[in-house]
C-alpha atoms as a PDB file:
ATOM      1  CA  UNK A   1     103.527  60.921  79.142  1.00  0.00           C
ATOM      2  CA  UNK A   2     103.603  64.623  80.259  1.00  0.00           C
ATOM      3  CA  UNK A   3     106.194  67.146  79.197  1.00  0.00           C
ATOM      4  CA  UNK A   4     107.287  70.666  81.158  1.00  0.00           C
ATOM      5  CA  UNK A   5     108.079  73.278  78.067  1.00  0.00           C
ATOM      6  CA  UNK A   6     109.088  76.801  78.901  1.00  0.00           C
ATOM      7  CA  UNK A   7     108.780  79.313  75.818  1.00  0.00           C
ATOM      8  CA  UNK A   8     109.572  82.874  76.017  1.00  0.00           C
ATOM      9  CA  UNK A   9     107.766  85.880  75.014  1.00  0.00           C
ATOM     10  CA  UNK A  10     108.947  89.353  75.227  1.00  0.00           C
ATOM     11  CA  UNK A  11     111.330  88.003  77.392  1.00  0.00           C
ATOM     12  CA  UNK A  12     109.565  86.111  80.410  1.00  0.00           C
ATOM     13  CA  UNK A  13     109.246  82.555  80.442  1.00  0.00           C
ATOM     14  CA  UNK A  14     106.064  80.861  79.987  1.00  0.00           C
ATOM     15  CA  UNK A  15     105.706  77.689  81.396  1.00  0.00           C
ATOM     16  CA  UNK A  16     103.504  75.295  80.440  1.00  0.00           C
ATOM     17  CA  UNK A  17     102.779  71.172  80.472  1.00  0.00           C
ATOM     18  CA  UNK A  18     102.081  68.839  77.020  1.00  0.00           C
ATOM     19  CA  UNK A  19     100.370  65.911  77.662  1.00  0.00           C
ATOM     20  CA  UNK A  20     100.610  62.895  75.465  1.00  0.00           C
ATOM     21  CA  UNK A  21      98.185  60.127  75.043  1.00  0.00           C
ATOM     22  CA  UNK A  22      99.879  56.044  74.569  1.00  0.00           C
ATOM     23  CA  UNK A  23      99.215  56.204  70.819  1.00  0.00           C
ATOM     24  CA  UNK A  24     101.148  58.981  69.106  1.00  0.00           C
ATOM     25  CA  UNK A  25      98.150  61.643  68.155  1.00  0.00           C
ATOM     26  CA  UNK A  26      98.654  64.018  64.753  1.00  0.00           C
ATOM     27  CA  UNK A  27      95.945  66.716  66.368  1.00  0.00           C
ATOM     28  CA  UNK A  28      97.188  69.105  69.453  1.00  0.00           C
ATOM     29  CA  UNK A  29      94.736  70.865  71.764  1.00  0.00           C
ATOM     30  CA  UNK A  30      95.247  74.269  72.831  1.00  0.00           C
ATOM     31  CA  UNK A  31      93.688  75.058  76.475  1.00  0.00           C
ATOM     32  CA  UNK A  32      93.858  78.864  77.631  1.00  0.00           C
ATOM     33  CA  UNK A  33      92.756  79.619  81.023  1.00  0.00           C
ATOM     34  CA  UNK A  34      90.546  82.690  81.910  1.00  0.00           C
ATOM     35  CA  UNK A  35      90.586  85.938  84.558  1.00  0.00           C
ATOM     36  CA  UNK A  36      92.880  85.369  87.545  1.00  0.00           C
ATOM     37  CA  UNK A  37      93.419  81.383  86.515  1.00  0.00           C
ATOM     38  CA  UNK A  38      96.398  79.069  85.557  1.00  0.00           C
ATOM     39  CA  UNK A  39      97.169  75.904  83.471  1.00  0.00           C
ATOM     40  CA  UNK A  40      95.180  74.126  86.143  1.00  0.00           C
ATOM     41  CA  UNK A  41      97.209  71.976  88.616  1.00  0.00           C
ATOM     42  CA  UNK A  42      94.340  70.119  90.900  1.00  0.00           C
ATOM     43  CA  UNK A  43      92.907  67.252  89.480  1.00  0.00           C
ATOM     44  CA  UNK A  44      89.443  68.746  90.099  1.00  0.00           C
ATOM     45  CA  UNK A  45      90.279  71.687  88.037  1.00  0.00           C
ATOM     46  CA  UNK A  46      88.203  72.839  84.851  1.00  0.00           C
ATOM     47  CA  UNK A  47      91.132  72.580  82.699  1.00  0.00           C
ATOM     48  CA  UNK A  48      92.747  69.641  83.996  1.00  0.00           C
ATOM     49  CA  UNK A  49      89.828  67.294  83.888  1.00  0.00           C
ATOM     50  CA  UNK A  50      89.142  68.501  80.302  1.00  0.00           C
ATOM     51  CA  UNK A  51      92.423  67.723  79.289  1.00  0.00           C
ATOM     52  CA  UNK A  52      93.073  64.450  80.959  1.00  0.00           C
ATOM     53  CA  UNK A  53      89.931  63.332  79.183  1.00  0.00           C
ATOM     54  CA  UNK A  54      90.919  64.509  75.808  1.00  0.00           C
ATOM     55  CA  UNK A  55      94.196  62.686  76.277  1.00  0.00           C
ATOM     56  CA  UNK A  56      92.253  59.874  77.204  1.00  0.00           C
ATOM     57  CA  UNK A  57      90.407  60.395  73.753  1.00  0.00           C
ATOM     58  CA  UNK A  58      93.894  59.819  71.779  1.00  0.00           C
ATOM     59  CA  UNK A  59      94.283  64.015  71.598  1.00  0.00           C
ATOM     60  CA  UNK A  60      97.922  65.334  72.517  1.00  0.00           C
ATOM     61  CA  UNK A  61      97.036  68.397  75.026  1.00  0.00           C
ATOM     62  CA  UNK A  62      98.884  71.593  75.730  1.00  0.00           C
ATOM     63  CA  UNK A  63      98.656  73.801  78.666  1.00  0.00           C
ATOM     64  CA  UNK A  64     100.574  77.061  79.581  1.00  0.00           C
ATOM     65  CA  UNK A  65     100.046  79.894  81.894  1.00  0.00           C
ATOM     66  CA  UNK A  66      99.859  83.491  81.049  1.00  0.00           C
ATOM     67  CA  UNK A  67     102.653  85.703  82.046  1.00  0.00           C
ATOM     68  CA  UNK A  68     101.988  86.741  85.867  1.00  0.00           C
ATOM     69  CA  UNK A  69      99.965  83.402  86.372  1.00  0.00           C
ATOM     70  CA  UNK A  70     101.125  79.937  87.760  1.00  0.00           C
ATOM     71  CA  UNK A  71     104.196  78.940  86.891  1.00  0.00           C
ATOM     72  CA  UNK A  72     105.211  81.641  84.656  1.00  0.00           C
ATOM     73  CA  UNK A  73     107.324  85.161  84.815  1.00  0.00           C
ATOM     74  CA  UNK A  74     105.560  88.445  84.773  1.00  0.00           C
ATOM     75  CA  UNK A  75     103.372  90.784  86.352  1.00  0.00           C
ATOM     76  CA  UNK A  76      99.538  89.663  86.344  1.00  0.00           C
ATOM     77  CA  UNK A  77      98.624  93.536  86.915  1.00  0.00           C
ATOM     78  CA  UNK A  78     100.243  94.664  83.670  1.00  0.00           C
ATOM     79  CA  UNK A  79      98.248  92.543  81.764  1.00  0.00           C
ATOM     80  CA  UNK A  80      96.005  93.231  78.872  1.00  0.00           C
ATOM     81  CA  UNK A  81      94.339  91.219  75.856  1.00  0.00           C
ATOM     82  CA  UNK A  82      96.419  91.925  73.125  1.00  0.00           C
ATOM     83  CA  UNK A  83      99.594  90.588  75.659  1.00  0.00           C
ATOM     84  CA  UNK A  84      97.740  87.435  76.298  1.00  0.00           C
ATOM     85  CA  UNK A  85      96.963  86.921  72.120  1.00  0.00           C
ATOM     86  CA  UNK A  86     100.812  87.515  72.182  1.00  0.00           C
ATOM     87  CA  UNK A  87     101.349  85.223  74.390  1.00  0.00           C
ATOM     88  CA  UNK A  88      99.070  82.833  72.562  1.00  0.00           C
ATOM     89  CA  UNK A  89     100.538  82.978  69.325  1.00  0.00           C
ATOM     90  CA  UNK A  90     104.029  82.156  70.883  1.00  0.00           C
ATOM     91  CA  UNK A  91     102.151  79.015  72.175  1.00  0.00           C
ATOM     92  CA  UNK A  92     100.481  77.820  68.989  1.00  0.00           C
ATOM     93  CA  UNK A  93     103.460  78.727  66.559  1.00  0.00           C
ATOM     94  CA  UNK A  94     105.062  76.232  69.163  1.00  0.00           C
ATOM     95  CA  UNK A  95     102.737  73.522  68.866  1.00  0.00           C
ATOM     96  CA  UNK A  96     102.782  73.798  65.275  1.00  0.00           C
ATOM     97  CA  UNK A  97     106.433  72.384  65.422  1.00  0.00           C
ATOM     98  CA  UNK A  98     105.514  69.330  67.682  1.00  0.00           C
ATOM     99  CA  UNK A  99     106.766  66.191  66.183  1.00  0.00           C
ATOM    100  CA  UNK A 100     103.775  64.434  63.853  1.00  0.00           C
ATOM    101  CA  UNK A 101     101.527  67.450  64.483  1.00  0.00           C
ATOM    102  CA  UNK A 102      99.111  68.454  61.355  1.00  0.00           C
ATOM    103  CA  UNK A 103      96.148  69.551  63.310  1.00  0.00           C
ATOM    104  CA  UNK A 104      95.457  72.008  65.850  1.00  0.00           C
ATOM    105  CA  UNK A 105      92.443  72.551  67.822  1.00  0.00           C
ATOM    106  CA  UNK A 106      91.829  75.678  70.381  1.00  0.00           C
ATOM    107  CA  UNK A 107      90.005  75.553  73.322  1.00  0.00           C
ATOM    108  CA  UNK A 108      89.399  78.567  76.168  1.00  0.00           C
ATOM    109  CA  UNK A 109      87.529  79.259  78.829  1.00  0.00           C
ATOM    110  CA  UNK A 110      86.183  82.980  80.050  1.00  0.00           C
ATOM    111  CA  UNK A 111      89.026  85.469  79.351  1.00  0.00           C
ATOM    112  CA  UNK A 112      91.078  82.367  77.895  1.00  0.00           C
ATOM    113  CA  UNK A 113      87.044  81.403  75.365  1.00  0.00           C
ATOM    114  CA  UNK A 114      87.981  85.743  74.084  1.00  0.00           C
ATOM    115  CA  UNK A 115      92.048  84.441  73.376  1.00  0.00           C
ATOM    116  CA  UNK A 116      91.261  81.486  71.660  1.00  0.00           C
ATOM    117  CA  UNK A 117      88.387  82.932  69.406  1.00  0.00           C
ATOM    118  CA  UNK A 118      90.671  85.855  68.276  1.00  0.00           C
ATOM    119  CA  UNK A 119      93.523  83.688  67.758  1.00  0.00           C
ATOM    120  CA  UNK A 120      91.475  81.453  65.667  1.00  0.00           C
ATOM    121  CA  UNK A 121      90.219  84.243  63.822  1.00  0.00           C
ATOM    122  CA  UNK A 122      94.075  85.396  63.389  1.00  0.00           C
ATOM    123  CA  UNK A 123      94.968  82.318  61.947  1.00  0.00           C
ATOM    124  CA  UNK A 124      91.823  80.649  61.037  1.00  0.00           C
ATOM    125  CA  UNK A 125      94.043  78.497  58.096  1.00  0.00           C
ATOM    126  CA  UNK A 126      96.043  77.267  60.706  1.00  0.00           C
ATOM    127  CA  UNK A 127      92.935  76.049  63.293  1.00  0.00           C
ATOM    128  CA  UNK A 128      90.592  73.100  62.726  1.00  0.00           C
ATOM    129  CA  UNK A 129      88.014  73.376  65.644  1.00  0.00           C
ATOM    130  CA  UNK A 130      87.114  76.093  68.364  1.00  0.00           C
ATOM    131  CA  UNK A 131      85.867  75.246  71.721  1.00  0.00           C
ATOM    132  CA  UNK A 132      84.912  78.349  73.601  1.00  0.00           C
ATOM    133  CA  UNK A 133      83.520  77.715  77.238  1.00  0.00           C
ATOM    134  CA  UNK A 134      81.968  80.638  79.237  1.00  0.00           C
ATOM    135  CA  UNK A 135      83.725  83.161  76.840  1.00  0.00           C
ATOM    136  CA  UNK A 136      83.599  86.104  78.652  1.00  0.00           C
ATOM    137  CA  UNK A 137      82.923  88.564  75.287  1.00  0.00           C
ATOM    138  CA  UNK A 138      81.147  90.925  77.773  1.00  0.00           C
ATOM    139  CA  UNK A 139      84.786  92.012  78.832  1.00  0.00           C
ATOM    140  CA  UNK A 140      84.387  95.057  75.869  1.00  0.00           C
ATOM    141  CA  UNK A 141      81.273  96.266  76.533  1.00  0.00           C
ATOM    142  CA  UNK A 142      81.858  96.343  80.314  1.00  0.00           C
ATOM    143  CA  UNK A 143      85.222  98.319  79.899  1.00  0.00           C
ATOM    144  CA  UNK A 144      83.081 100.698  77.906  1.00  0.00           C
ATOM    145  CA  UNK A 145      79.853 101.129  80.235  1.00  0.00           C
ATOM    146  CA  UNK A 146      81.910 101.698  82.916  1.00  0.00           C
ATOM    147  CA  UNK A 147      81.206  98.852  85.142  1.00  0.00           C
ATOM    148  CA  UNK A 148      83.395  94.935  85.554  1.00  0.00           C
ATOM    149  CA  UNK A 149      81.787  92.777  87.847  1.00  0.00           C
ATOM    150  CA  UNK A 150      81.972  94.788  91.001  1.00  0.00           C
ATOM    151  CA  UNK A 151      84.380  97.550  89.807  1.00  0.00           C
ATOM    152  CA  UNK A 152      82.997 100.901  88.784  1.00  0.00           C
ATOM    153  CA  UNK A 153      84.784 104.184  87.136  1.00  0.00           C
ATOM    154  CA  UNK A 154      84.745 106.301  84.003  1.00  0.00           C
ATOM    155  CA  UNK A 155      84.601 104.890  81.173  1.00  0.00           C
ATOM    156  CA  UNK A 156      86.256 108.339  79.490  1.00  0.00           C
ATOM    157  CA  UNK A 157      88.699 108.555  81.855  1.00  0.00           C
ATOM    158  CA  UNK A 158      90.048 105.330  82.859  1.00  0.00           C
ATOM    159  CA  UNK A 159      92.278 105.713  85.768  1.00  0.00           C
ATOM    160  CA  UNK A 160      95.654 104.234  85.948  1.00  0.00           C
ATOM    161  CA  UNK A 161      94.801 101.471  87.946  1.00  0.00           C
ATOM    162  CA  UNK A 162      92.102  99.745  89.318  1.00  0.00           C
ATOM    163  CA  UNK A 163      90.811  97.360  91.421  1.00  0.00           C
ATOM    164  CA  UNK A 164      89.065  94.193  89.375  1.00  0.00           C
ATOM    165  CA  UNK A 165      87.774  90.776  91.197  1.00  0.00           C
ATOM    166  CA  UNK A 166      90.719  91.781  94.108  1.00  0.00           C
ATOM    167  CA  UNK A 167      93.390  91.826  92.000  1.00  0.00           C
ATOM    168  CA  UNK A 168      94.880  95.548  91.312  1.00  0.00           C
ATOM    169  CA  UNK A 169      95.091  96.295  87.305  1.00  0.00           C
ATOM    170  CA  UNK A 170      96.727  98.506  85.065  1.00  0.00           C
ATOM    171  CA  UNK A 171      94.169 100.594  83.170  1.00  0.00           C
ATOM    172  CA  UNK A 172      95.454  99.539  80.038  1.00  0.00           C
ATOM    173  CA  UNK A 173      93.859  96.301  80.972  1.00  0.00           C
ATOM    174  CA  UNK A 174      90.257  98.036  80.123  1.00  0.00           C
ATOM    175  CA  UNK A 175      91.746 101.141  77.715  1.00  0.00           C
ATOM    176  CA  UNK A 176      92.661  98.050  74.904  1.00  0.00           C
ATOM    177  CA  UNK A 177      89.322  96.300  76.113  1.00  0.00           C
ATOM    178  CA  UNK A 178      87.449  99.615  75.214  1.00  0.00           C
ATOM    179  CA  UNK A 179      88.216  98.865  71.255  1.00  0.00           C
ATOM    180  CA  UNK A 180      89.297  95.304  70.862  1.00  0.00           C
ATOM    181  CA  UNK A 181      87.513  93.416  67.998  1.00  0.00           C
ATOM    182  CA  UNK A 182      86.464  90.476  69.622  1.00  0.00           C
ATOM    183  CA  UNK A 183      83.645  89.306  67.295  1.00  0.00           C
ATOM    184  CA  UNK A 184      85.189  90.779  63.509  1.00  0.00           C
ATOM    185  CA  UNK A 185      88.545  88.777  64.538  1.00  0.00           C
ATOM    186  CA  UNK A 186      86.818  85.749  65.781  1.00  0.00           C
ATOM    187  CA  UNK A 187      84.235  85.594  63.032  1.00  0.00           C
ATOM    188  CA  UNK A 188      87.162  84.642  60.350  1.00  0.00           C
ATOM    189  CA  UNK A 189      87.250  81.798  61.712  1.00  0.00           C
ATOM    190  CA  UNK A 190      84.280  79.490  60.069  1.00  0.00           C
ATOM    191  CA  UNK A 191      85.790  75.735  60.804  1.00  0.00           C
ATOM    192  CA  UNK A 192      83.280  73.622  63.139  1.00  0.00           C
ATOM    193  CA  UNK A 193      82.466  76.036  66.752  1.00  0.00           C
ATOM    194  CA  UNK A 194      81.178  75.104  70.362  1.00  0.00           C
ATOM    195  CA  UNK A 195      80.238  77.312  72.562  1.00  0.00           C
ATOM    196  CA  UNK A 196      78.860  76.373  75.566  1.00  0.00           C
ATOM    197  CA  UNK A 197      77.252  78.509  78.183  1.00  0.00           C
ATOM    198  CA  UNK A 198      75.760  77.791  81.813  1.00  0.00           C
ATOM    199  CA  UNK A 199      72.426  79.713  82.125  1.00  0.00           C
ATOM    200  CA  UNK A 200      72.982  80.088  85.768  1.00  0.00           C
ATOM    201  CA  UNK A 201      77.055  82.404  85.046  1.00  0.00           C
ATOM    202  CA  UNK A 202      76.714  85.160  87.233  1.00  0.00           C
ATOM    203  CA  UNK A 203      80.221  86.371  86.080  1.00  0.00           C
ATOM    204  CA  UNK A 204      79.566  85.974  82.241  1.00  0.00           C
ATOM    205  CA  UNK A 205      75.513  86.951  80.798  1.00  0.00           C
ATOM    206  CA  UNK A 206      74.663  83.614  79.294  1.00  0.00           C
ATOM    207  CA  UNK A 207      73.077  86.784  76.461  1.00  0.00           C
ATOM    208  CA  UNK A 208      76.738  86.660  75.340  1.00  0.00           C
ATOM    209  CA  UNK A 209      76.162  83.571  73.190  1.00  0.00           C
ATOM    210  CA  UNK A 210      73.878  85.694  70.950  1.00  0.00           C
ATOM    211  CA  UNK A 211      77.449  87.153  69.987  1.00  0.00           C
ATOM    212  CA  UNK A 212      78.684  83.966  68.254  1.00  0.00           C
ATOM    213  CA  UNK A 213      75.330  83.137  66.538  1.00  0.00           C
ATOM    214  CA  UNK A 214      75.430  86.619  65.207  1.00  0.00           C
ATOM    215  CA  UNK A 215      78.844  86.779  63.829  1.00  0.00           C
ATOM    216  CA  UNK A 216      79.918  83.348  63.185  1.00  0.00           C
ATOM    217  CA  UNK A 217      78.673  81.248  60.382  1.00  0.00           C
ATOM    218  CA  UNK A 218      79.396  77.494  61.724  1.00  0.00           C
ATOM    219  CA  UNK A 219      78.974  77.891  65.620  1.00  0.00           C
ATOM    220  CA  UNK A 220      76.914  75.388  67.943  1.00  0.00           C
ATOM    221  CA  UNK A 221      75.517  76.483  71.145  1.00  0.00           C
ATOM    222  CA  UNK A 222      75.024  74.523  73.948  1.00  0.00           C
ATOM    223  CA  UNK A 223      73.365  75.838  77.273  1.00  0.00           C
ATOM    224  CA  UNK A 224      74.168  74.104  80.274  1.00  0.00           C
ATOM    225  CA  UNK A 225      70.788  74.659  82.468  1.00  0.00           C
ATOM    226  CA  UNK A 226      71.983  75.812  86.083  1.00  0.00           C
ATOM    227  CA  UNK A 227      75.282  76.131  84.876  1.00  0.00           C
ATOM    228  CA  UNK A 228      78.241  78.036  86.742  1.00  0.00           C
ATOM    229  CA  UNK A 229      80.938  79.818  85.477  1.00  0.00           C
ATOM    230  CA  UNK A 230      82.887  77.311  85.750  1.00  0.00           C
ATOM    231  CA  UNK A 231      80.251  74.247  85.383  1.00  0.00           C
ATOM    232  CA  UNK A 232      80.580  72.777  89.004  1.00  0.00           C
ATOM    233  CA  UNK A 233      79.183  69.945  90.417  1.00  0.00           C
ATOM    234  CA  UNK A 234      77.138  67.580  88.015  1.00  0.00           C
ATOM    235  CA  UNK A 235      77.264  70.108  84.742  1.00  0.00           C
ATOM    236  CA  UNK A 236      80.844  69.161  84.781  1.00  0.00           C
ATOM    237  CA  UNK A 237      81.224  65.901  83.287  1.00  0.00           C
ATOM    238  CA  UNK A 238      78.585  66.697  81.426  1.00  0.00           C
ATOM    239  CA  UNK A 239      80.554  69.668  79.528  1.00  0.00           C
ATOM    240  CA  UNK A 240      83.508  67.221  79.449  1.00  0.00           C
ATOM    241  CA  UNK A 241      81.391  64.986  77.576  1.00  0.00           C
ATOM    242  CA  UNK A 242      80.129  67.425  75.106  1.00  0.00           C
ATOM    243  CA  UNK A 243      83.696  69.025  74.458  1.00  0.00           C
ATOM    244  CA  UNK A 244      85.489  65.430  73.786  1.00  0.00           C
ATOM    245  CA  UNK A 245      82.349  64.522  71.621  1.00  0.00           C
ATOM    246  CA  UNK A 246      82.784  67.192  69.638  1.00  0.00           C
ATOM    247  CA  UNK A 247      86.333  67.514  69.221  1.00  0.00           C
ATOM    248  CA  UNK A 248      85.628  63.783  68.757  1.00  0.00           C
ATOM    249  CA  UNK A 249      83.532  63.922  65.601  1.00  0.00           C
ATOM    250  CA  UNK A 250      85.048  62.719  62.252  1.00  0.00           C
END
């Protein structure tokens, strides 16, 4: 059974989808979407396919899209990190309230892998398990050097917008980058970790892992060998398999 929730924060509508599995589940899965992405709506999508096998597992899902994305109100070019971990906090203090609900797992994938790491750093008493999938921690140290994917300017003088992956952004977008605590926030968390990594991201340096072992005391690594960004083609089901496993484990 799927359900279409719309929550509000700062005063646009998010919109978002829960999914429920036949048997009535007491864990809820948290799935944040990266850069540029959505809740997933194609079948064939990263985030659907993960979610329609967790719910196949006995896991409730739940899916929203950031303001400015999908379904949902806002302005994608006046985005920035710390909006999004709003945004995500409105999301889990929802789930929190679902009916029979008493665990929570997160689970995010590039931008969305940096959300759900923070968030479960922020409220690491409330979170059980962390999935992060091509977590794109890079974001701070390329807002610093200078230099996002195919998008250069001064790092000391960041102008007030730019241009990043075609999609025109407010500077703040890289000025909050430029200081945000990715790995001290994320490292409160210590509950079980995943992070999994394809060694062939072009968007993400697999290197970023090193990150996670670094800072985090319980994190497992998992390298997907010719992996994409988004794990594509055959690597696919074979990430689905490893996140449902491991979400899986007793």
């Amino acid at each position: 059974m799927d359900e279409v929730v719309t929550l509000y924060n700062a005063g646009q509508a998010l919109r978002g989808i829960i999914e429920y599995p036949p048997t009535p589940s007491d864990t809820a899965i948290i799935l944040f979407h990266g850069f540029k992405g959505n809740r997933s709506y194609q079948p064939d999508d990263l985030l659907s396919q993960l979610s329609h096998a967790l719910v196949a597992s006995g896991f409730t899902t739940v899916r929203f899209d950031f303001s400015g994305r999908g379904h949902s109100e806002g302005s994608y070019q006046e985005m920035t990190i710390p909006q999004e971990i709003s945004e995500a906090d409105t999301i889990l203090t929802y789930t929190r309230q679902l009916p029979g609900i008493k665990h929570i797992y997160l689970l995010g994938h590039s931008l969305g892998g940096v959300i759900a790491g923070m968030l479960a750093g922020y409220y690491h008493d409330w979170i059980d398990r962390l999935v992060l999938l091509a977590p794109a921690v890079s974001v701070k140290e390329f807002a610093r050097q200078g230099q996002i994917w195919q998008s250069r300017f001064n790092p000391f003088h960041i102008p007030e917008q730019i241009m990043i992956d075609n999609v025109l952004m407010n500077g703040r977008f890289l000025r909050t980058a430029q200081t945000l605590p990715i790995m001290e926030t994320t490292a409160q968390f210590s509950g079980p970790m995943l992070v999994i990594h394809g060694t062939d991201d072009v968007v993400i340096p697999v290197s970023a892992v090193k990150e996670y072992q670094r800072y985090c005391m319980n994190c497992e690594v998992h390298l997907v060998r010719g992996g994409s960004h988004t794990f594509k083609g055959e690597n696919r089901s074979l990430v689905v398999q490893r996140v449902t496993e491991f979400l899986s484990r007793k």
